[in-house]
N, C-alpha and C. Protein backbone atom coordinates (compact mmCIF):
# COMPACT_ATOMS: atom_id res chain seq x y z
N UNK A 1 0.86 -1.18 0.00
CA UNK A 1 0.00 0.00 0.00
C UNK A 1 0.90 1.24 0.00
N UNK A 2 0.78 1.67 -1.11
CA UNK A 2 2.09 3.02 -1.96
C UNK A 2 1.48 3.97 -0.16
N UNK A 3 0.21 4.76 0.44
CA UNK A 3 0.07 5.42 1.05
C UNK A 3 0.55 5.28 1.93
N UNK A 4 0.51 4.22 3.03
CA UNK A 4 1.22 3.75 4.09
C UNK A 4 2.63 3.68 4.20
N UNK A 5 3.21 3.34 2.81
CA UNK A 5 4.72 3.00 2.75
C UNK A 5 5.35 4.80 2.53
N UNK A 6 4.81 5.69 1.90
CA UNK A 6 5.25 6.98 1.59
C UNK A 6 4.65 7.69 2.95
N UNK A 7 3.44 7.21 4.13
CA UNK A 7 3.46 7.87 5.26
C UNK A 7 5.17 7.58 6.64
N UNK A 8 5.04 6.11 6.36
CA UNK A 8 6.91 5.77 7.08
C UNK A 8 7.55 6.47 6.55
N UNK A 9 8.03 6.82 5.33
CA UNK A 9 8.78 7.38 4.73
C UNK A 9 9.54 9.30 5.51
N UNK A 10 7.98 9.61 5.45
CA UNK A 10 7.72 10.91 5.88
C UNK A 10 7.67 11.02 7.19
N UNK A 11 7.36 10.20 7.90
CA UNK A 11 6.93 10.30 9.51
C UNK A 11 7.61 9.30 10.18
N UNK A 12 8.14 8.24 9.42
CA UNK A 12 8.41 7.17 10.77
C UNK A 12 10.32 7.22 11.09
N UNK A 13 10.65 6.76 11.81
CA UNK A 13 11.80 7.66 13.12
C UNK A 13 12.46 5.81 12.90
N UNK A 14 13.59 5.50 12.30
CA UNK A 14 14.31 4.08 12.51
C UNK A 14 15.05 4.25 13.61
N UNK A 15 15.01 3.71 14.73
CA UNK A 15 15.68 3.58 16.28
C UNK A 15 16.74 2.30 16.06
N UNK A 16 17.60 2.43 16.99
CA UNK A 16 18.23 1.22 16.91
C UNK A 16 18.03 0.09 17.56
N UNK A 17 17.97 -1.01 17.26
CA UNK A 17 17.21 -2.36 18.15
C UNK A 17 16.44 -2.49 17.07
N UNK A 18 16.41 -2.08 15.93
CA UNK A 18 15.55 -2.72 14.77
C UNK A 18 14.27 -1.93 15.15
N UNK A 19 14.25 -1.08 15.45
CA UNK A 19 12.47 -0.44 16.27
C UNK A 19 12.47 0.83 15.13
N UNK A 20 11.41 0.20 14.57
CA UNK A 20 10.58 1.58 13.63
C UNK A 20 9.58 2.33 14.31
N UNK A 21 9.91 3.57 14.77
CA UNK A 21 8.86 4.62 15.75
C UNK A 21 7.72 5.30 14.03
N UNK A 22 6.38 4.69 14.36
CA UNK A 22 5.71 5.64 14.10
C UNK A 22 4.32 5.56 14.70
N UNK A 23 4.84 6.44 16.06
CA UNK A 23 3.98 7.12 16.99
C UNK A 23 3.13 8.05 16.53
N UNK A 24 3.43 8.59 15.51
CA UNK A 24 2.55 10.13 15.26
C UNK A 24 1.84 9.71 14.51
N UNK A 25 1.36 8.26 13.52
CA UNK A 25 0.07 8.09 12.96
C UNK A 25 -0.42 6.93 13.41
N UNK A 26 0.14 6.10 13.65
CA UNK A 26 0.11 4.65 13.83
C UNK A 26 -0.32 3.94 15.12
N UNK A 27 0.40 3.98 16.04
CA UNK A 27 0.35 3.32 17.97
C UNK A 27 0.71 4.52 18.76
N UNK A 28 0.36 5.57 18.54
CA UNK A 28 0.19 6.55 19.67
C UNK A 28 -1.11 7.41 19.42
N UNK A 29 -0.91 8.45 18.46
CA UNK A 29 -1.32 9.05 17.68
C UNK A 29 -2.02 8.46 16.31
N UNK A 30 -3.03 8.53 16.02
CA UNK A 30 -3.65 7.73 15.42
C UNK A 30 -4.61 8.68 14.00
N UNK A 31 -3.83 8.39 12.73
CA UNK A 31 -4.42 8.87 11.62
C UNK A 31 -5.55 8.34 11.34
N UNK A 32 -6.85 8.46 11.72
CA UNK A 32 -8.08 7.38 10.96
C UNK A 32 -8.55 7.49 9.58
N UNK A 33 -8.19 8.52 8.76
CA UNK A 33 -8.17 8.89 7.82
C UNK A 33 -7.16 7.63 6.88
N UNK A 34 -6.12 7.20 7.53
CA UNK A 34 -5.11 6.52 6.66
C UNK A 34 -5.44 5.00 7.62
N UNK A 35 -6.23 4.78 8.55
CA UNK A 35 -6.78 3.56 9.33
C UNK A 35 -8.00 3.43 7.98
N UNK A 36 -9.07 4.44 8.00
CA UNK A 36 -10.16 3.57 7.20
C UNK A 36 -9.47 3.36 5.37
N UNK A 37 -8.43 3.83 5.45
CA UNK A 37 -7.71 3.28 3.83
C UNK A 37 -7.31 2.16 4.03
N UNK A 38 -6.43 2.02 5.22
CA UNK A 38 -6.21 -0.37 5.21
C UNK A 38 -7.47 -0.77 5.41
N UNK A 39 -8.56 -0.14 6.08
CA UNK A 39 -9.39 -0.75 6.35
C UNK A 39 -10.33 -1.42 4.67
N UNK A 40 -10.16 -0.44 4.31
CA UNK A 40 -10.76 -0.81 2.86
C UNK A 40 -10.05 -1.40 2.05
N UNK A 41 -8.52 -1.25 1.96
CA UNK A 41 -7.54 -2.44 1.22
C UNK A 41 -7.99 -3.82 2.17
N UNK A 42 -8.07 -4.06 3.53
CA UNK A 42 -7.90 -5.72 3.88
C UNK A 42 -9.40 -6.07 3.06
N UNK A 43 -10.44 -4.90 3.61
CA UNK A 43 -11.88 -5.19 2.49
C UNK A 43 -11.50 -6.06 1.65
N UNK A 44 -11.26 -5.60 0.49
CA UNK A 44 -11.00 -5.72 -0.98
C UNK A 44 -10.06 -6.38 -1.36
N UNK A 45 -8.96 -6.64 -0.62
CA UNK A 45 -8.03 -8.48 -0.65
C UNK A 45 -8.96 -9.54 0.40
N UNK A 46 -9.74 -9.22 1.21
CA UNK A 46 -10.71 -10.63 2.13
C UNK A 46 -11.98 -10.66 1.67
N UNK A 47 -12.28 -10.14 0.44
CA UNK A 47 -13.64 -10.29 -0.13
C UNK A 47 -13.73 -11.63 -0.16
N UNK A 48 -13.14 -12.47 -0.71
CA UNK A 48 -13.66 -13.58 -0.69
C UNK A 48 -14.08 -14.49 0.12
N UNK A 49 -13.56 -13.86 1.43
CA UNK A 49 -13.62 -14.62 3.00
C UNK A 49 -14.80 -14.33 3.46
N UNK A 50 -15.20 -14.82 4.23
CA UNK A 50 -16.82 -15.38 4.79
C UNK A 50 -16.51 -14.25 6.58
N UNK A 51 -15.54 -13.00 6.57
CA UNK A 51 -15.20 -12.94 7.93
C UNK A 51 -16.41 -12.22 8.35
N UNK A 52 -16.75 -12.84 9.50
CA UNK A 52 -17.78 -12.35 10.73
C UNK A 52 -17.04 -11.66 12.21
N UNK A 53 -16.02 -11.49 12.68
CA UNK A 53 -15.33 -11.09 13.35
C UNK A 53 -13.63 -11.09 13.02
N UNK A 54 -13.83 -9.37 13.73
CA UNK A 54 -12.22 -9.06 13.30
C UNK A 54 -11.31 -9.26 15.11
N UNK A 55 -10.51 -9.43 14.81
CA UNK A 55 -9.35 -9.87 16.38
C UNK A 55 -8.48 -9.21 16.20
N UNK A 56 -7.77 -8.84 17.33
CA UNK A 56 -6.64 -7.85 17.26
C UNK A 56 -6.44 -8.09 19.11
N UNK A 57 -5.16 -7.75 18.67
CA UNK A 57 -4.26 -7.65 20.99
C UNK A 57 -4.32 -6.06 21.40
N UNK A 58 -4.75 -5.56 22.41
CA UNK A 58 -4.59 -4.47 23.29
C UNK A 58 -2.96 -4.08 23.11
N UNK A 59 -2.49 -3.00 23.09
CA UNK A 59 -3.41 -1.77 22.74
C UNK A 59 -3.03 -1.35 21.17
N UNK A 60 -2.45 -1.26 20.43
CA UNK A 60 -1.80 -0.30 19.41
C UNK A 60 -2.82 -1.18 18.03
N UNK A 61 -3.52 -2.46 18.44
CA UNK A 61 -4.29 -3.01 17.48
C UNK A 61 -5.64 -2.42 17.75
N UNK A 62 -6.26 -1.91 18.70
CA UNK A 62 -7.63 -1.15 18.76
C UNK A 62 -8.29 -0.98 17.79
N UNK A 63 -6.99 0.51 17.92
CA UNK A 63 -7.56 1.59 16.44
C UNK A 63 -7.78 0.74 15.42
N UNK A 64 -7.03 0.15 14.81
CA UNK A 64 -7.01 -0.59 13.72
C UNK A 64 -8.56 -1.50 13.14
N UNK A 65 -8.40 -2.34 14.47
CA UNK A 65 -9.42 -3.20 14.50
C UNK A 65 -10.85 -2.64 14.14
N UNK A 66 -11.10 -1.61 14.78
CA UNK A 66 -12.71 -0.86 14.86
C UNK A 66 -12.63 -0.13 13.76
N UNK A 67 -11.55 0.31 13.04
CA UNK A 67 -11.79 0.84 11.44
C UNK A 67 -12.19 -0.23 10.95
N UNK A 68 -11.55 -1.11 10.93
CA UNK A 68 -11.74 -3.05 9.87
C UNK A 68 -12.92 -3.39 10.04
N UNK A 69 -13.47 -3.84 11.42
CA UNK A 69 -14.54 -3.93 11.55
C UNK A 69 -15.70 -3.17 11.22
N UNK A 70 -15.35 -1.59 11.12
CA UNK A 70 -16.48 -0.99 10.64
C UNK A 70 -16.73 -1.15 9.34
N UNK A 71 -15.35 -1.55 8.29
CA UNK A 71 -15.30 -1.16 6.97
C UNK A 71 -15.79 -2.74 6.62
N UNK A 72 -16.30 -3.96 7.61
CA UNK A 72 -16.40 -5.28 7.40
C UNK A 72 -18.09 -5.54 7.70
N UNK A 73 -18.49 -4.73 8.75
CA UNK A 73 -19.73 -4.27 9.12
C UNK A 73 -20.03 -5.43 10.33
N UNK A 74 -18.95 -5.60 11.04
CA UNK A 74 -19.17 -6.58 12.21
C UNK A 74 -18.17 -6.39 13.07
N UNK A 75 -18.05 -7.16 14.55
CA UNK A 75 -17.74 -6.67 15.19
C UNK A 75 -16.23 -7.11 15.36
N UNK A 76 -16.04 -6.25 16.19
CA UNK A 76 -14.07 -6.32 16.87
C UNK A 76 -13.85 -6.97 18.07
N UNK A 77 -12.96 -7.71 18.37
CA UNK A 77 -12.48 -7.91 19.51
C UNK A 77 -11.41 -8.12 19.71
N UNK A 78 -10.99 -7.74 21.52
CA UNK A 78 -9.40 -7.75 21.05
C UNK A 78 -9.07 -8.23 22.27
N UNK A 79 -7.94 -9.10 22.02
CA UNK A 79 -7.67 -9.99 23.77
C UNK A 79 -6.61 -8.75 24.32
N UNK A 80 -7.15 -8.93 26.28
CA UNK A 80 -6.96 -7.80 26.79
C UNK A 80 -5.44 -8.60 27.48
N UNK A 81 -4.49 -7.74 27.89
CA UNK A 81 -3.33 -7.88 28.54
C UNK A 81 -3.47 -8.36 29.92
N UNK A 82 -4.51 -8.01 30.66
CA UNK A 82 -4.50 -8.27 31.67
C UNK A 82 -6.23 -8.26 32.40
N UNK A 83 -6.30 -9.34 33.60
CA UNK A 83 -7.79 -9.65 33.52
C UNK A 83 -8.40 -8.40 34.30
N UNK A 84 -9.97 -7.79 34.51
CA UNK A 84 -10.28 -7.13 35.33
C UNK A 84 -11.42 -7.50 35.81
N UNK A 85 -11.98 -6.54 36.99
CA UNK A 85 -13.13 -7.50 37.48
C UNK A 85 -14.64 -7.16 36.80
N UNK A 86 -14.11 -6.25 35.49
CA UNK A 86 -15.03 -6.52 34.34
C UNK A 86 -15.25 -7.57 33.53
N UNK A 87 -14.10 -8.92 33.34
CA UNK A 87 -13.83 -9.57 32.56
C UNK A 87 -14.62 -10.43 33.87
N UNK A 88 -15.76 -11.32 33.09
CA UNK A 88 -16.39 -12.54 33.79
C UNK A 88 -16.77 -13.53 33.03
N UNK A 89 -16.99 -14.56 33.58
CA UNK A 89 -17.28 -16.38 32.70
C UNK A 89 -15.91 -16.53 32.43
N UNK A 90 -16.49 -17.81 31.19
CA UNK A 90 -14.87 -18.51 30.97
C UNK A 90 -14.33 -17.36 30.02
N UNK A 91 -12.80 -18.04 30.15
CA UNK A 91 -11.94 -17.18 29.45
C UNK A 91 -10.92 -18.21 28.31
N UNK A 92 -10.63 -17.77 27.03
CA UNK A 92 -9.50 -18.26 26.60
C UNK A 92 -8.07 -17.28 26.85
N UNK A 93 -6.90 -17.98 27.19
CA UNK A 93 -5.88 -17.38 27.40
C UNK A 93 -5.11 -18.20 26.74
N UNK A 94 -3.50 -16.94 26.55
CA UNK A 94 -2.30 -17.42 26.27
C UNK A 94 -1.39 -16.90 26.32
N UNK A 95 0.08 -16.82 26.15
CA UNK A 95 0.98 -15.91 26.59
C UNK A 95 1.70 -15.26 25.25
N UNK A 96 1.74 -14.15 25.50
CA UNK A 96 2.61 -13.38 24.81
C UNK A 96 3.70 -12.58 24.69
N UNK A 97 5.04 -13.06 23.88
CA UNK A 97 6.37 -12.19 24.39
C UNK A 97 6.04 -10.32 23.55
N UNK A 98 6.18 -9.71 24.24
CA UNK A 98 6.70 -8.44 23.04
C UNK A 98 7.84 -7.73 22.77
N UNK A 99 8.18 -7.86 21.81
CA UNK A 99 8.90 -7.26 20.85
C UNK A 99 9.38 -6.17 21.57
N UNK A 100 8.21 -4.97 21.47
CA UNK A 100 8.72 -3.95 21.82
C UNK A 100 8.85 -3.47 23.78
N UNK A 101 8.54 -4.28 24.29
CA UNK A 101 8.35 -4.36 25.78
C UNK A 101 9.19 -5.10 26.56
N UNK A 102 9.74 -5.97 25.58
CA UNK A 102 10.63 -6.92 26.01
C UNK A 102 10.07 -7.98 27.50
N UNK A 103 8.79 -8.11 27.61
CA UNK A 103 7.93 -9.31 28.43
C UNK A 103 6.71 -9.89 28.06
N UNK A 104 6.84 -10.72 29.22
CA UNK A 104 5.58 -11.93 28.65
C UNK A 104 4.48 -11.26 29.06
N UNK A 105 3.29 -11.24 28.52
CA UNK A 105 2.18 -10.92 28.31
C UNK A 105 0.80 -12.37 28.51
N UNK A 106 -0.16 -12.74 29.62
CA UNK A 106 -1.41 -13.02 29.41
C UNK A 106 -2.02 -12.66 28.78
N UNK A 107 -2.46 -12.80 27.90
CA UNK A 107 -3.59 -12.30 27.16
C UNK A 107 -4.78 -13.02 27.05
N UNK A 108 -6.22 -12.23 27.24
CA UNK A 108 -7.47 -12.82 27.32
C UNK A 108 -8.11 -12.79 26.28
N UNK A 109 -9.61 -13.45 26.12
CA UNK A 109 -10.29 -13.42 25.52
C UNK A 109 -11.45 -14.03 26.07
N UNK A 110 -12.80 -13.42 26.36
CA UNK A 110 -14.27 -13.88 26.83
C UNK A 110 -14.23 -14.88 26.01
N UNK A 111 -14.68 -16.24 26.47
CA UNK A 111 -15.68 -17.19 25.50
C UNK A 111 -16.71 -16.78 24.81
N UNK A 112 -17.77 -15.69 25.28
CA UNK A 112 -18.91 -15.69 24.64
C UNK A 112 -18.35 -14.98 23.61
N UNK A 113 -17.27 -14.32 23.09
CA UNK A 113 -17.14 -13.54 22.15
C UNK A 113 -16.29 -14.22 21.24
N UNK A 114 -15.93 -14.93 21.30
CA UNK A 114 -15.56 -16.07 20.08
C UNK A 114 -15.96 -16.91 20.32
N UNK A 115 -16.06 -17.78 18.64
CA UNK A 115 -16.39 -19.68 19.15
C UNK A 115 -16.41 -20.13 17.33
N UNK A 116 -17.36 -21.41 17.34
CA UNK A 116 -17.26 -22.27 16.85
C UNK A 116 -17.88 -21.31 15.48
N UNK A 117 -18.44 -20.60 15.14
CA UNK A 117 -19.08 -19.92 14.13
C UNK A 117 -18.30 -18.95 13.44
N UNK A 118 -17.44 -18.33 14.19
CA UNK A 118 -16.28 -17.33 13.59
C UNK A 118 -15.44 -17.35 12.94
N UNK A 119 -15.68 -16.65 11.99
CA UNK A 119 -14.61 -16.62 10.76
C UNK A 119 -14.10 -15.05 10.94
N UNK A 120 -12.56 -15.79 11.48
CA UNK A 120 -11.59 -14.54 12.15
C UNK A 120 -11.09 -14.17 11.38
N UNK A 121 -10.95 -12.38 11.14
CA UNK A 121 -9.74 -11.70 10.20
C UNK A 121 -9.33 -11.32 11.65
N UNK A 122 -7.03 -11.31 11.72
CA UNK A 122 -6.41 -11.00 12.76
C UNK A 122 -5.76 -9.46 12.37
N UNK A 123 -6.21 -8.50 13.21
CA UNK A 123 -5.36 -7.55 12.54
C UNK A 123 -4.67 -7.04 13.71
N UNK A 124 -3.40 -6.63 13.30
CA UNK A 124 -2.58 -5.89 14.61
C UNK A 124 -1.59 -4.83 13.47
N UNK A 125 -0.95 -3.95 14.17
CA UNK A 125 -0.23 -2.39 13.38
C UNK A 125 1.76 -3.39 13.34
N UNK A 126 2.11 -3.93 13.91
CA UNK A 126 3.17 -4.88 13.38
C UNK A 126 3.43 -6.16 13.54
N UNK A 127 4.53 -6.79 12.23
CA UNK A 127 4.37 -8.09 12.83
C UNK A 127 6.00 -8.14 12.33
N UNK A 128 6.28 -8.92 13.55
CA UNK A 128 8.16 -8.78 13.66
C UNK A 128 8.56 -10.60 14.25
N UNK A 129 8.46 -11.03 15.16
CA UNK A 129 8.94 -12.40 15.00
C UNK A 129 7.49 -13.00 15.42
N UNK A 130 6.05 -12.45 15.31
CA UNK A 130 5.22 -13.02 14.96
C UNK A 130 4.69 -14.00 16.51
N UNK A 131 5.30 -13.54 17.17
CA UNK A 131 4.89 -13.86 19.01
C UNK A 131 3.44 -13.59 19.23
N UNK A 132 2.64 -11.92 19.03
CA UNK A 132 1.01 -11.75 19.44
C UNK A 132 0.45 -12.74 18.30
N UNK A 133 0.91 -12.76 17.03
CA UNK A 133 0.27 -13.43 16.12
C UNK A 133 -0.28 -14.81 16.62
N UNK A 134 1.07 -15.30 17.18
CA UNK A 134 0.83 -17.07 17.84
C UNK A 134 0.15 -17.18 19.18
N UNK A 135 0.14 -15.97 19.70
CA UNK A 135 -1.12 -15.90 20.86
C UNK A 135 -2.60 -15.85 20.79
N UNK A 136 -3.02 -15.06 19.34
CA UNK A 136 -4.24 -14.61 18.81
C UNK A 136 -4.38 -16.39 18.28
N UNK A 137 -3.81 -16.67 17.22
CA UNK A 137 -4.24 -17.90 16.71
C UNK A 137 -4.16 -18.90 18.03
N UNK A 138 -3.36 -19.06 18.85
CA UNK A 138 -3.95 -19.96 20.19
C UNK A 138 -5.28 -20.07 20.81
N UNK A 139 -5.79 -18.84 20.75
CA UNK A 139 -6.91 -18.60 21.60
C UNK A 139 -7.79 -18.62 20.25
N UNK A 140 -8.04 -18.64 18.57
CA UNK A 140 -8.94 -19.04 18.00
C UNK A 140 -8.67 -20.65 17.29
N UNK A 141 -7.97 -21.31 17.63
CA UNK A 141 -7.87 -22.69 17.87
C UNK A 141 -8.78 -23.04 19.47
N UNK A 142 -8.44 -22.48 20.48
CA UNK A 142 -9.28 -22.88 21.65
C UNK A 142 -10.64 -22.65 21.29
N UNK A 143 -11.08 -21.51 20.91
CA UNK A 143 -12.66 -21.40 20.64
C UNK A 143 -13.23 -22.16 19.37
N UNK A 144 -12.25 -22.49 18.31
CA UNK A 144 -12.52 -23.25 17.72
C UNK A 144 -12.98 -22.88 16.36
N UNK A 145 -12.36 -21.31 16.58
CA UNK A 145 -12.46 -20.15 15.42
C UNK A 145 -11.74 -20.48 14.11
N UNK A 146 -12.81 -19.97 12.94
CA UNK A 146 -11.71 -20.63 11.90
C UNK A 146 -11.18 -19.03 11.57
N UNK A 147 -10.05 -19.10 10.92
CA UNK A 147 -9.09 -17.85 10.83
C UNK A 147 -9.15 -18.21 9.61
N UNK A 148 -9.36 -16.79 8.57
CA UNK A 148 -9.63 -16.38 7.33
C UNK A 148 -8.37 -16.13 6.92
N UNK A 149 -7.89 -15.46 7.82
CA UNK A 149 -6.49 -14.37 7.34
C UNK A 149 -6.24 -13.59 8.62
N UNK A 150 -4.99 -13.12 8.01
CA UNK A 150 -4.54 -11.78 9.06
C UNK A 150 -3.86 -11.07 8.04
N UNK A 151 -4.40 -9.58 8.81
CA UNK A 151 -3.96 -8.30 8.10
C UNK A 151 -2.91 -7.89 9.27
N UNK A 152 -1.75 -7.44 8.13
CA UNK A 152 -0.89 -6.49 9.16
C UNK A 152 -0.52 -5.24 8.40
N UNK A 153 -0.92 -4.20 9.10
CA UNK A 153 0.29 -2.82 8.56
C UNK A 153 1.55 -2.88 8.30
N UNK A 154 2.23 -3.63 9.21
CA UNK A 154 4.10 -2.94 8.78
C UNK A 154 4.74 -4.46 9.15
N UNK A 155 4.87 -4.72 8.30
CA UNK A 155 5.48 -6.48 8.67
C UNK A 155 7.25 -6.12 8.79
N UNK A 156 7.89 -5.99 9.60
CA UNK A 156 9.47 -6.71 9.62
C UNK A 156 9.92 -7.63 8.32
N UNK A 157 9.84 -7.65 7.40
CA UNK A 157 10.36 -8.67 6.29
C UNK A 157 11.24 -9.55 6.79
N UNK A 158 12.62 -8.75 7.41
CA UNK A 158 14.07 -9.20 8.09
C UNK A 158 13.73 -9.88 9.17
N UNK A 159 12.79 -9.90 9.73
CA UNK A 159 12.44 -10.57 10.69
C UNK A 159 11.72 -12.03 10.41
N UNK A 160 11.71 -13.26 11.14
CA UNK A 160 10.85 -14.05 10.82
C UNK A 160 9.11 -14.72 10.98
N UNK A 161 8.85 -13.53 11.35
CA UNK A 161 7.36 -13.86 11.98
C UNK A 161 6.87 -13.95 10.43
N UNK A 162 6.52 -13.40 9.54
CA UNK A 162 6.08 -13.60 8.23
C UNK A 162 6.34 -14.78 7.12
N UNK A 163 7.70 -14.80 7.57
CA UNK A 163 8.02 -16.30 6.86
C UNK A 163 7.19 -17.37 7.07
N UNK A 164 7.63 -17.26 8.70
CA UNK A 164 6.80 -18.50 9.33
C UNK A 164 5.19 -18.86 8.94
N UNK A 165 4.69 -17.46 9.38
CA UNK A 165 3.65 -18.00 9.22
C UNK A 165 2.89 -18.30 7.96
N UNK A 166 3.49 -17.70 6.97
CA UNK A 166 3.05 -18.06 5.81
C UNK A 166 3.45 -18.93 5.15
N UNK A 167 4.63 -20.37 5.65
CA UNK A 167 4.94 -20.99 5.49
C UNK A 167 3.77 -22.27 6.30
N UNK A 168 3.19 -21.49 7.12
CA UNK A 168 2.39 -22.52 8.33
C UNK A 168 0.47 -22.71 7.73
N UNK A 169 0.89 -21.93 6.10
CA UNK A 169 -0.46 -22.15 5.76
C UNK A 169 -1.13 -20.90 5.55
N UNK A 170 -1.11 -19.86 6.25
CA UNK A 170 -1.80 -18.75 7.07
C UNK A 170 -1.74 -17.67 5.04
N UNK A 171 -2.80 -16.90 5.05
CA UNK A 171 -3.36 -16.12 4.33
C UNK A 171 -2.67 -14.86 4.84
N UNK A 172 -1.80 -14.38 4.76
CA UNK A 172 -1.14 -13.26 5.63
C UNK A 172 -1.37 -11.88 4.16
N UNK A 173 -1.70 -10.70 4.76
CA UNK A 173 -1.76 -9.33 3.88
C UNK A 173 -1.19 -8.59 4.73
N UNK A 174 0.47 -8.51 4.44
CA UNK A 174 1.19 -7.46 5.04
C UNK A 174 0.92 -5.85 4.21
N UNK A 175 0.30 -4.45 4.41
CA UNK A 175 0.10 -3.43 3.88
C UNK A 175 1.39 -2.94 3.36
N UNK A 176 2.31 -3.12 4.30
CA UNK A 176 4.10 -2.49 3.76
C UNK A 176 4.76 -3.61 4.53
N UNK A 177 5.67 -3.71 3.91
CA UNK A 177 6.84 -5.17 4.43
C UNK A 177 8.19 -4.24 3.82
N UNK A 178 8.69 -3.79 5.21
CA UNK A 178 10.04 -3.48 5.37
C UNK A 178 10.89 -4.67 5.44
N UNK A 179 11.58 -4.25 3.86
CA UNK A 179 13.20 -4.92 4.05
C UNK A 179 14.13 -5.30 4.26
N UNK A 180 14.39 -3.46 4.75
CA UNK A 180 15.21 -2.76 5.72
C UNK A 180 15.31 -1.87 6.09
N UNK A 181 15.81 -1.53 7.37
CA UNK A 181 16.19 -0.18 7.75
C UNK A 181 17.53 0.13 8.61
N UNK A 182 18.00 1.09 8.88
CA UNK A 182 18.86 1.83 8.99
C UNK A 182 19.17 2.69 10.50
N UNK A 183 19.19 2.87 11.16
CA UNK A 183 19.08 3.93 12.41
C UNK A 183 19.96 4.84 12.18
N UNK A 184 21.43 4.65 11.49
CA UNK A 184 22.12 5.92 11.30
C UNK A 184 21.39 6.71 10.01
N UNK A 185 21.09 6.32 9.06
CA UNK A 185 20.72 6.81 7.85
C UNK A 185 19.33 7.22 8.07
N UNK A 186 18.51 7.01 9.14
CA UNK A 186 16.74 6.45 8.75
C UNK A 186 16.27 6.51 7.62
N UNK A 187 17.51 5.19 7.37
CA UNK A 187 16.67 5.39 5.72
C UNK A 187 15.77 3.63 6.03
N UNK A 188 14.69 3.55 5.52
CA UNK A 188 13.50 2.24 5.16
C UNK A 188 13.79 1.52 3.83
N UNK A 189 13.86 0.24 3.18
CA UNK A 189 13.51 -0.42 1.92
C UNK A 189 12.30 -0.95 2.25
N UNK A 190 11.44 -0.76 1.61
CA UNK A 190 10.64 -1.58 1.48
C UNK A 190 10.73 -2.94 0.06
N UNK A 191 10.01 -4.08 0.55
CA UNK A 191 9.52 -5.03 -0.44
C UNK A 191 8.79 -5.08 -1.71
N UNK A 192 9.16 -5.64 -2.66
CA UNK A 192 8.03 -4.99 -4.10
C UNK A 192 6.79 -5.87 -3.11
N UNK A 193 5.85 -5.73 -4.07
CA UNK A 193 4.77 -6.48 -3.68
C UNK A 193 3.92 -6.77 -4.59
């Protein structure tokens, strides 16, 4: 997606540790204007999918999710980091490392809000060695969810979470798939596509 890849370009900050900062449209600050544009590209590559619910992990997948879902016309859900004494009945759980946090993560999910009828699109804003990815698909294997696909904004290329999983079967629509990047230069390659 030429828009997304020319918004990094312009806005996103290469850190060192392999960490692409873009806080100011993306996981802080939030462009919805350039959210309901993936939202309408995953549209229009998952037309053919039967999806009834979109999934995504707390927090920087939210935004994302409730554009998708709106632009899908059903609902979002997103497994929470940690339980509260809002969260009641059964639960699916599983653990998650992050990337950018450097710890393990619980992550939830209500039973009544997934199950045996759901046809999951997964969307989250990156995917780098593909850790929330294998937490989300844990918990729609437990409910028994069938997974359509997953959408990601900014896939790590250099990294192996994408390989994998699209080696594991999985329908994956990365929006921009960085190559490479740089922290002295901030300079980005992106992937043809």
């Amino acid at each position: 997606m030429k828009e997304l890849e020319e918004r990094i370009l312009r806005d996103g900050d290469v850190k060192p540790g392999d960490v692409l900062k873009v806080d100011s449209f993306l996981n802080h600050q939030m462009d919805t204007k350039l959210f309901a544009d993936m939202a309408k590209q995953w549209h229009k590559d998952f037309a053919d999918a039967p999806i009834n619910k979109i999934l995504t992990i707390e927090a920087s997948g939210i935004g994302i999710a409730a554009m998708v879902a709106n632009e899908f016309g059903v609902p979002a859900v997103f497994a929470k980091k940690s339980k509260s004494i809002n969260l009641d009945g059964a639960v699916y759980t599983s653990k998650v490392k992050s990337y950018t946090h450097k710890r393990v993560y619980d992550i939830i999910v209500a039973q009544r809000f997934l199950g045996l009828d759901d046809h999951v699109l997964i969307v989250d804003d990156f995917l780098a060695n593909g850790c929330a990815m294998d937490g989300l698909l844990q918990i729609c294997t437990q409910a028994g969810a069938t997974v359509e696909g997953i959408g990601i904004a900014i896939e790590k290329g250099f990294q192996p979470g994408g390989k994998r999983l699209r080696s594991e079967g999985y329908r994956l629509d990365s929006l921009a798939i960085v190559e490479s990047m740089d922290s002295e230069t901030n300079n980005v390659t992106f992937r043809e596509q």
